[in-house]
PDB file of N, CA and C in Angstrom:
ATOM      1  N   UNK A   1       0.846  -1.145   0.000  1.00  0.00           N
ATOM      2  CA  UNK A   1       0.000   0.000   0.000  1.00  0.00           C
ATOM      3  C   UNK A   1       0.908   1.228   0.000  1.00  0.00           C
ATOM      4  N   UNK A   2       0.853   2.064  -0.799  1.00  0.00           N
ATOM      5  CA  UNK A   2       1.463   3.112  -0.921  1.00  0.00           C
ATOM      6  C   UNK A   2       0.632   4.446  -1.369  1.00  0.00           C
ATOM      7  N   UNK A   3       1.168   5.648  -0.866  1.00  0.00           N
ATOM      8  CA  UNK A   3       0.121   6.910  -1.884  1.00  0.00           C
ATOM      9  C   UNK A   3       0.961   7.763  -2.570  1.00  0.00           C
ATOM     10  N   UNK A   4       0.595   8.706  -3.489  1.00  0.00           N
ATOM     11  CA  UNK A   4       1.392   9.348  -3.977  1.00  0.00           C
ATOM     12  C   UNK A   4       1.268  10.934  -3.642  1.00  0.00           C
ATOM     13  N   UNK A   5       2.258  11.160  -3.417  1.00  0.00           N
ATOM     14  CA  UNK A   5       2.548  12.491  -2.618  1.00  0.00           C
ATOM     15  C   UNK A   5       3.077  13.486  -3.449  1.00  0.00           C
ATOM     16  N   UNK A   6       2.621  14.783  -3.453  1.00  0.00           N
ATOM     17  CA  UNK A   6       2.502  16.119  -4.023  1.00  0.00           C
ATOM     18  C   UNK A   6       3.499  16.855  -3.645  1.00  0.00           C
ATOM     19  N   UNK A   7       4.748  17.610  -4.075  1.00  0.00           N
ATOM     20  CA  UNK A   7       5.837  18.112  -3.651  1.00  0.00           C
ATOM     21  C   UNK A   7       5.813  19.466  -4.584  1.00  0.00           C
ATOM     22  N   UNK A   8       5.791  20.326  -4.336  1.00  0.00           N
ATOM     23  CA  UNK A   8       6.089  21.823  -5.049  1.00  0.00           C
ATOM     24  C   UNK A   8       5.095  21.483  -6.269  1.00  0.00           C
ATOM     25  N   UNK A   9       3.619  20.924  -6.103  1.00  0.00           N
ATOM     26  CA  UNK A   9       2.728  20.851  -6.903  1.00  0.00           C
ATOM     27  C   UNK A   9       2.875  19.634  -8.068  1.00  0.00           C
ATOM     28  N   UNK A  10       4.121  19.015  -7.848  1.00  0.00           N
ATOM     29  CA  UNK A  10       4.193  17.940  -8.395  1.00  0.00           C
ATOM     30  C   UNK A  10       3.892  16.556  -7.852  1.00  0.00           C
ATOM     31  N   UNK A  11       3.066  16.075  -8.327  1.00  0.00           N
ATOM     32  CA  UNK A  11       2.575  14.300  -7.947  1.00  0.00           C
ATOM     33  C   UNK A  11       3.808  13.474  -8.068  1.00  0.00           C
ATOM     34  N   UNK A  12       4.401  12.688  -6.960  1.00  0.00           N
ATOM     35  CA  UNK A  12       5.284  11.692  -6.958  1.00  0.00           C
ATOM     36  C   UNK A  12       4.416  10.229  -7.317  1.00  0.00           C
ATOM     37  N   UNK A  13       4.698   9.707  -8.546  1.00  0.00           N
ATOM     38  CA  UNK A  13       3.614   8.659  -8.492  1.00  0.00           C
ATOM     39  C   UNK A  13       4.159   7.344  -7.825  1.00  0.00           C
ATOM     40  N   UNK A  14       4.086   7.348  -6.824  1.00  0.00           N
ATOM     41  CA  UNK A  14       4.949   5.918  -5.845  1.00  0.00           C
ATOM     42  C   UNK A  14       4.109   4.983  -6.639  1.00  0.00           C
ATOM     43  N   UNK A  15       2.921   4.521  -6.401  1.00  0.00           N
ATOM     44  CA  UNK A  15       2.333   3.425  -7.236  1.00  0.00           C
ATOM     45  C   UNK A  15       2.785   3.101  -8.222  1.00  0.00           C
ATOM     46  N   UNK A  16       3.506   3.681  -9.195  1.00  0.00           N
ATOM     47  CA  UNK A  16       4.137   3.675 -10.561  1.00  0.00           C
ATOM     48  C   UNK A  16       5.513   3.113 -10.445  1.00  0.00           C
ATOM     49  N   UNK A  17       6.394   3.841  -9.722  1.00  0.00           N
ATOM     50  CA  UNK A  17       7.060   3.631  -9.613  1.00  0.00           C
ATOM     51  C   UNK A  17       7.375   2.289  -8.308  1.00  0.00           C
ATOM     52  N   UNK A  18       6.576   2.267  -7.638  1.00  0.00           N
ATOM     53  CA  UNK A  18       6.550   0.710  -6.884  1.00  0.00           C
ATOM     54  C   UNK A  18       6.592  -0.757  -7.944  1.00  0.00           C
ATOM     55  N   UNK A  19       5.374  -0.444  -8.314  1.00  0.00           N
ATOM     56  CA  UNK A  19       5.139  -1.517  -9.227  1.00  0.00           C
ATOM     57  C   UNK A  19       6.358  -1.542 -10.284  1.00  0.00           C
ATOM     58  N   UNK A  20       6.978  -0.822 -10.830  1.00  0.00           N
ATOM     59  CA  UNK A  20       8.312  -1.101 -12.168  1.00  0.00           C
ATOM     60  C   UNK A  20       9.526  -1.648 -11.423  1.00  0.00           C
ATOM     61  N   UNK A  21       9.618  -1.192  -9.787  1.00  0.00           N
ATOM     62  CA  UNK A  21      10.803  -1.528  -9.437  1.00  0.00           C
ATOM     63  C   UNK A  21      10.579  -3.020  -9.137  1.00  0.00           C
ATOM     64  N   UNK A  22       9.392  -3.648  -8.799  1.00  0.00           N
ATOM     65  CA  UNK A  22       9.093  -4.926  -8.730  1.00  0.00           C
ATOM     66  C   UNK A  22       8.836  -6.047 -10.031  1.00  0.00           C
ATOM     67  N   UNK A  23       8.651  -5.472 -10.639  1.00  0.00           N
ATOM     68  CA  UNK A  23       8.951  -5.862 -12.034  1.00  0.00           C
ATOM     69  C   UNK A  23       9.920  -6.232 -12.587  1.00  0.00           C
ATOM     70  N   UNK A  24      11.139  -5.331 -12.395  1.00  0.00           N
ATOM     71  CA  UNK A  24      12.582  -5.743 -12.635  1.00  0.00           C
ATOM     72  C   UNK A  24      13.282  -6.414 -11.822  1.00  0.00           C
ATOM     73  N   UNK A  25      12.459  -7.085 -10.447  1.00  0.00           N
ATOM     74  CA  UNK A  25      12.968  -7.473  -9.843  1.00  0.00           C
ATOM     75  C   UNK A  25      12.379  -9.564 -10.099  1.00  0.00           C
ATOM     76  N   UNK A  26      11.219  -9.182 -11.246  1.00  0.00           N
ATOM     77  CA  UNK A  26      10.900 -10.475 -11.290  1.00  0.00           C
ATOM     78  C   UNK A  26       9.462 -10.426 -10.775  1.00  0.00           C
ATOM     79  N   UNK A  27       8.736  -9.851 -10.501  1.00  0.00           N
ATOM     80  CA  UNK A  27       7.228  -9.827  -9.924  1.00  0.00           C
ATOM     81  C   UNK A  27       6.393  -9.187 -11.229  1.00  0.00           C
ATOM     82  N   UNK A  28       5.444  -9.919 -11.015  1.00  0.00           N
ATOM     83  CA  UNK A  28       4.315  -9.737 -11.929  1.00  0.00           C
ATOM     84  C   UNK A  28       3.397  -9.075 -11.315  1.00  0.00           C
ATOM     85  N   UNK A  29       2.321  -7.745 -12.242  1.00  0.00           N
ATOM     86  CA  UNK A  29       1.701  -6.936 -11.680  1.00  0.00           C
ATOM     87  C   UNK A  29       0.360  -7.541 -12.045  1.00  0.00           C
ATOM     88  N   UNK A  30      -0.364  -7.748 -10.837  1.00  0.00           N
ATOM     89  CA  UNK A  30      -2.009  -8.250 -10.468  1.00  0.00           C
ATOM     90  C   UNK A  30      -2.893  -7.237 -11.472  1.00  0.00           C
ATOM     91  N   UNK A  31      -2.356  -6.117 -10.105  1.00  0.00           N
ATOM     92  CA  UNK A  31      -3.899  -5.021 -10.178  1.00  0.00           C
ATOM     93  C   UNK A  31      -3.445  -3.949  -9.093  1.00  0.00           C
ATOM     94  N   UNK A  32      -4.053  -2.651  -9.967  1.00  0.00           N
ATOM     95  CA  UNK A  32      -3.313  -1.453  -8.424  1.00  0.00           C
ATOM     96  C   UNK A  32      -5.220  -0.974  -8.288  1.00  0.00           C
ATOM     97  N   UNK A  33      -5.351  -1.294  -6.385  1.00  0.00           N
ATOM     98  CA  UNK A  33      -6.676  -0.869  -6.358  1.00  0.00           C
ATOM     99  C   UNK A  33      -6.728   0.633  -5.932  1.00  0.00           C
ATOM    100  N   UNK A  34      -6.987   1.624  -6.409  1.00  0.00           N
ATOM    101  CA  UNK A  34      -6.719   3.104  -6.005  1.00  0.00           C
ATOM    102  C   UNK A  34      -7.970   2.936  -5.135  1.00  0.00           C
ATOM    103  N   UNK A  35      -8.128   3.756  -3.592  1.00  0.00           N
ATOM    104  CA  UNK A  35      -9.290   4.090  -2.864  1.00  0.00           C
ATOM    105  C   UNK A  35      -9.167   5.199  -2.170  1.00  0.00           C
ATOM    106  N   UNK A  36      -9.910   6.055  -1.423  1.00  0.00           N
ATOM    107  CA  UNK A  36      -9.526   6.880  -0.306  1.00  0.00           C
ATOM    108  C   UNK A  36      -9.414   6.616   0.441  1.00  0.00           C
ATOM    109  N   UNK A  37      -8.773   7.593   0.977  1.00  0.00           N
ATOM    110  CA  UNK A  37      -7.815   6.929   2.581  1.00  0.00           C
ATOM    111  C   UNK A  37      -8.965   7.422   3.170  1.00  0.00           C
ATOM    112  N   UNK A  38      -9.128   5.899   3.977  1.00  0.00           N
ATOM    113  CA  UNK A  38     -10.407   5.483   5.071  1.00  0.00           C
ATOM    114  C   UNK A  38      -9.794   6.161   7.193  1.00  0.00           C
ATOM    115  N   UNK A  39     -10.528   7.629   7.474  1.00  0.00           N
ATOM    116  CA  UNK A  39     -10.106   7.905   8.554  1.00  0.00           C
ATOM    117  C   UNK A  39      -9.132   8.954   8.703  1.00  0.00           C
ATOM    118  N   UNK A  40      -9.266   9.673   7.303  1.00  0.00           N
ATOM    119  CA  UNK A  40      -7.629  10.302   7.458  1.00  0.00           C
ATOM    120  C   UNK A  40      -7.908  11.659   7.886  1.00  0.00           C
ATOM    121  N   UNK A  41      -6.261  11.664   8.736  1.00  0.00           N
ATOM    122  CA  UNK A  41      -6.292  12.744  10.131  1.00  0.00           C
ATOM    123  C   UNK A  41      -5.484  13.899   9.351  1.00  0.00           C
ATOM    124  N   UNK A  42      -5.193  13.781   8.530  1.00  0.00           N
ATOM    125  CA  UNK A  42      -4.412  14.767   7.964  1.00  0.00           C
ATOM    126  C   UNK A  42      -5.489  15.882   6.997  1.00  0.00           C
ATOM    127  N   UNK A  43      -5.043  17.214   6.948  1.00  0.00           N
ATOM    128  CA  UNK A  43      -5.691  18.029   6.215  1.00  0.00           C
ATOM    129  C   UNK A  43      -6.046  17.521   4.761  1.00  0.00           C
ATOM    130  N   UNK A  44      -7.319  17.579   3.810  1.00  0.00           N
ATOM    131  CA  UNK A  44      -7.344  17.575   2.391  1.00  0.00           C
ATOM    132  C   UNK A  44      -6.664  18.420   1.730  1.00  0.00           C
ATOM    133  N   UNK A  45      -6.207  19.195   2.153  1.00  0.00           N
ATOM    134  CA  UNK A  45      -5.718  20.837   1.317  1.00  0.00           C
ATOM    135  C   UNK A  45      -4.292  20.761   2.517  1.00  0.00           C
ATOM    136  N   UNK A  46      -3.408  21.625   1.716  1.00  0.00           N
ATOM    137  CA  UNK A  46      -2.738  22.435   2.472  1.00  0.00           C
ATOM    138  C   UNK A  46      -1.753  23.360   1.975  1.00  0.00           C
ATOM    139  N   UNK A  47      -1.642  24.379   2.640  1.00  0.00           N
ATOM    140  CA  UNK A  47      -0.714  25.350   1.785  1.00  0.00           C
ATOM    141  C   UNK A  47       0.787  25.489   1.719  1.00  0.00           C
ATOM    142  N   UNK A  48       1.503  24.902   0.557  1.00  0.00           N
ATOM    143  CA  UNK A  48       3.136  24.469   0.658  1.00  0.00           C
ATOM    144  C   UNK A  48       3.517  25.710   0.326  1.00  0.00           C
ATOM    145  N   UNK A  49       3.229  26.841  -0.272  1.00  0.00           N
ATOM    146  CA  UNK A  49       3.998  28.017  -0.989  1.00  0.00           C
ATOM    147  C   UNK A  49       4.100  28.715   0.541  1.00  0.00           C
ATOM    148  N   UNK A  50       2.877  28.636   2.232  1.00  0.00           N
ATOM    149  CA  UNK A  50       2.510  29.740   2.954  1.00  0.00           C
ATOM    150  C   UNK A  50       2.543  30.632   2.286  1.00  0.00           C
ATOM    151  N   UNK A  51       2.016  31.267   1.266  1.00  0.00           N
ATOM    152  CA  UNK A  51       1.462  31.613   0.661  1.00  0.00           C
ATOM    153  C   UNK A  51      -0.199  31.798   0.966  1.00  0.00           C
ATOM    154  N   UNK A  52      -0.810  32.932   1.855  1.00  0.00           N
ATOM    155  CA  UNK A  52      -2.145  32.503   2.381  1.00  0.00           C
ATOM    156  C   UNK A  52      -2.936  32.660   0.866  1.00  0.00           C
ATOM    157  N   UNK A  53      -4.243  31.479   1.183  1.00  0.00           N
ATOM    158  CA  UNK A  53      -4.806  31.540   0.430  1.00  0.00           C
ATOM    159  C   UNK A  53      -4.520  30.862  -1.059  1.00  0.00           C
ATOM    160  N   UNK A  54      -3.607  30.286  -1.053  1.00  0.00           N
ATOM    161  CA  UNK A  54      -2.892  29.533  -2.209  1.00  0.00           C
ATOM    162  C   UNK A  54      -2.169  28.220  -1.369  1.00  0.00           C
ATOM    163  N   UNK A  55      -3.433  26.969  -1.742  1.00  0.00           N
ATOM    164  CA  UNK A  55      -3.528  25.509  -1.042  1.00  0.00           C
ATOM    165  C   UNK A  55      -3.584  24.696  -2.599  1.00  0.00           C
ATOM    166  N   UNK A  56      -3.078  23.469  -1.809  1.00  0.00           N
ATOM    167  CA  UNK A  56      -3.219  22.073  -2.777  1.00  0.00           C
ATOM    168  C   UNK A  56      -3.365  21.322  -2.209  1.00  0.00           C
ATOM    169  N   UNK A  57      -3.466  20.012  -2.839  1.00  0.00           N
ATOM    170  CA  UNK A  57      -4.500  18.459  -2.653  1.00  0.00           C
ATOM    171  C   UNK A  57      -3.352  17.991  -1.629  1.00  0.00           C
ATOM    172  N   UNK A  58      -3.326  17.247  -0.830  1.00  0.00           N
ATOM    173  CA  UNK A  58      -2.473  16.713   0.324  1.00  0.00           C
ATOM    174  C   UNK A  58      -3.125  15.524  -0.340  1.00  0.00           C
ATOM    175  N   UNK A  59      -2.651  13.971   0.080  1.00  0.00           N
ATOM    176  CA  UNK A  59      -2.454  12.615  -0.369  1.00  0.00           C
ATOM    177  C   UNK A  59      -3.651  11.977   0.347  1.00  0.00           C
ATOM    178  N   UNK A  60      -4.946  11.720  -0.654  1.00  0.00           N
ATOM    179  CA  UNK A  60      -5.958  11.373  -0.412  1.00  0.00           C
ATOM    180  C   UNK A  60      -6.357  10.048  -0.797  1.00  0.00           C
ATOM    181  N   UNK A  61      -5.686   9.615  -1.736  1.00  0.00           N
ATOM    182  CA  UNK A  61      -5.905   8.031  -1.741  1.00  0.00           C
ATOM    183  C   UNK A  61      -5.226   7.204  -1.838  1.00  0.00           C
ATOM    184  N   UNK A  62      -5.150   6.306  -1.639  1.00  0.00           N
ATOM    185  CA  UNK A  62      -3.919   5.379  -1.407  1.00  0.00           C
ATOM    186  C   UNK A  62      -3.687   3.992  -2.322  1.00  0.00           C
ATOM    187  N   UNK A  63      -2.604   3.866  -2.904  1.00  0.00           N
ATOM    188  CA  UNK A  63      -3.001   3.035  -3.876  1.00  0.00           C
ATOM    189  C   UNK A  63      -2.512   1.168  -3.474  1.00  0.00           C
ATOM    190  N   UNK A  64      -2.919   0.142  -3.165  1.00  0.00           N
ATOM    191  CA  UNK A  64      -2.915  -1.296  -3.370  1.00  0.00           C
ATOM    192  C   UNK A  64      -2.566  -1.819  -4.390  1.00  0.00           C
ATOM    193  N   UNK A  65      -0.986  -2.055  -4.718  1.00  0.00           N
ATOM    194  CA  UNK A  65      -0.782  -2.379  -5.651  1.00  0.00           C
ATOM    195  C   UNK A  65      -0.510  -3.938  -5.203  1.00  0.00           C
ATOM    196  N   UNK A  66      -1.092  -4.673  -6.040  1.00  0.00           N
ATOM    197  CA  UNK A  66      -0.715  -6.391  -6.008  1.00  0.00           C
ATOM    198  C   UNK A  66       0.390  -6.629  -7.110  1.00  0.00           C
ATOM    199  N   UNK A  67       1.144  -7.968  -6.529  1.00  0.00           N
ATOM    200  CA  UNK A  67       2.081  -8.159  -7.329  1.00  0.00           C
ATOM    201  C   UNK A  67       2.162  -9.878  -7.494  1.00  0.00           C
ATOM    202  N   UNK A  68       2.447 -10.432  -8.145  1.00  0.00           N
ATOM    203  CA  UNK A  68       2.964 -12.141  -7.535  1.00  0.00           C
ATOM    204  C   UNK A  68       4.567 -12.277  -8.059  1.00  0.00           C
ATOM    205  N   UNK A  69       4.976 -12.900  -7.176  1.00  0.00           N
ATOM    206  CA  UNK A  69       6.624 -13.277  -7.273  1.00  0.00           C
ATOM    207  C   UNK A  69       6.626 -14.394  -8.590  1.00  0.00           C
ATOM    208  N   UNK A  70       7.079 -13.718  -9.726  1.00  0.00           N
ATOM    209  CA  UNK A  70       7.078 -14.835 -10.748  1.00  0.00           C
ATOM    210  C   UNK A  70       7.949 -16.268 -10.927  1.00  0.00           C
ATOM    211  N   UNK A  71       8.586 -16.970 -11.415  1.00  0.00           N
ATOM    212  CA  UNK A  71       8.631 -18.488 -11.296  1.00  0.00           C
ATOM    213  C   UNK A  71      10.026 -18.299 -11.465  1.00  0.00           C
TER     214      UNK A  71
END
């Protein structure tokens, strides 16, 4: 389970990059289940510039990526 996180307005796509590094390692990709994060204590928004009044998306869903260890 991993999410992908927003840095100076840029999306880090961990899911993406999870799944390729497992790949080259010999794992086969299932299925990535994207959902929202169930309970979350952290703000939806928040402002990285402090910059008032100028907010972005904070890491709202989390992605399940399956893999199987190939043969």
């Amino acid at each position: 389970m991993v999410g992908n996180r927003r840095v100076k307005g840029i999306e880090i796509p961990n899911d993406e990059i999870t799944r390729e590094f497992f790949e080259r390692e010999g794992f086969e990709h299932i299925k990535t289940i994207i959902r929202e994060i169930p309970n979350k204590r952290m703000p939806k928004r928040n402002s990285p510039s402090n910059i008032a009044g100028v907010t972005d998306t904070t890491m709202n869903h989390e992605y399940i990526v399956i893999l199987r260890k190939g043969k």
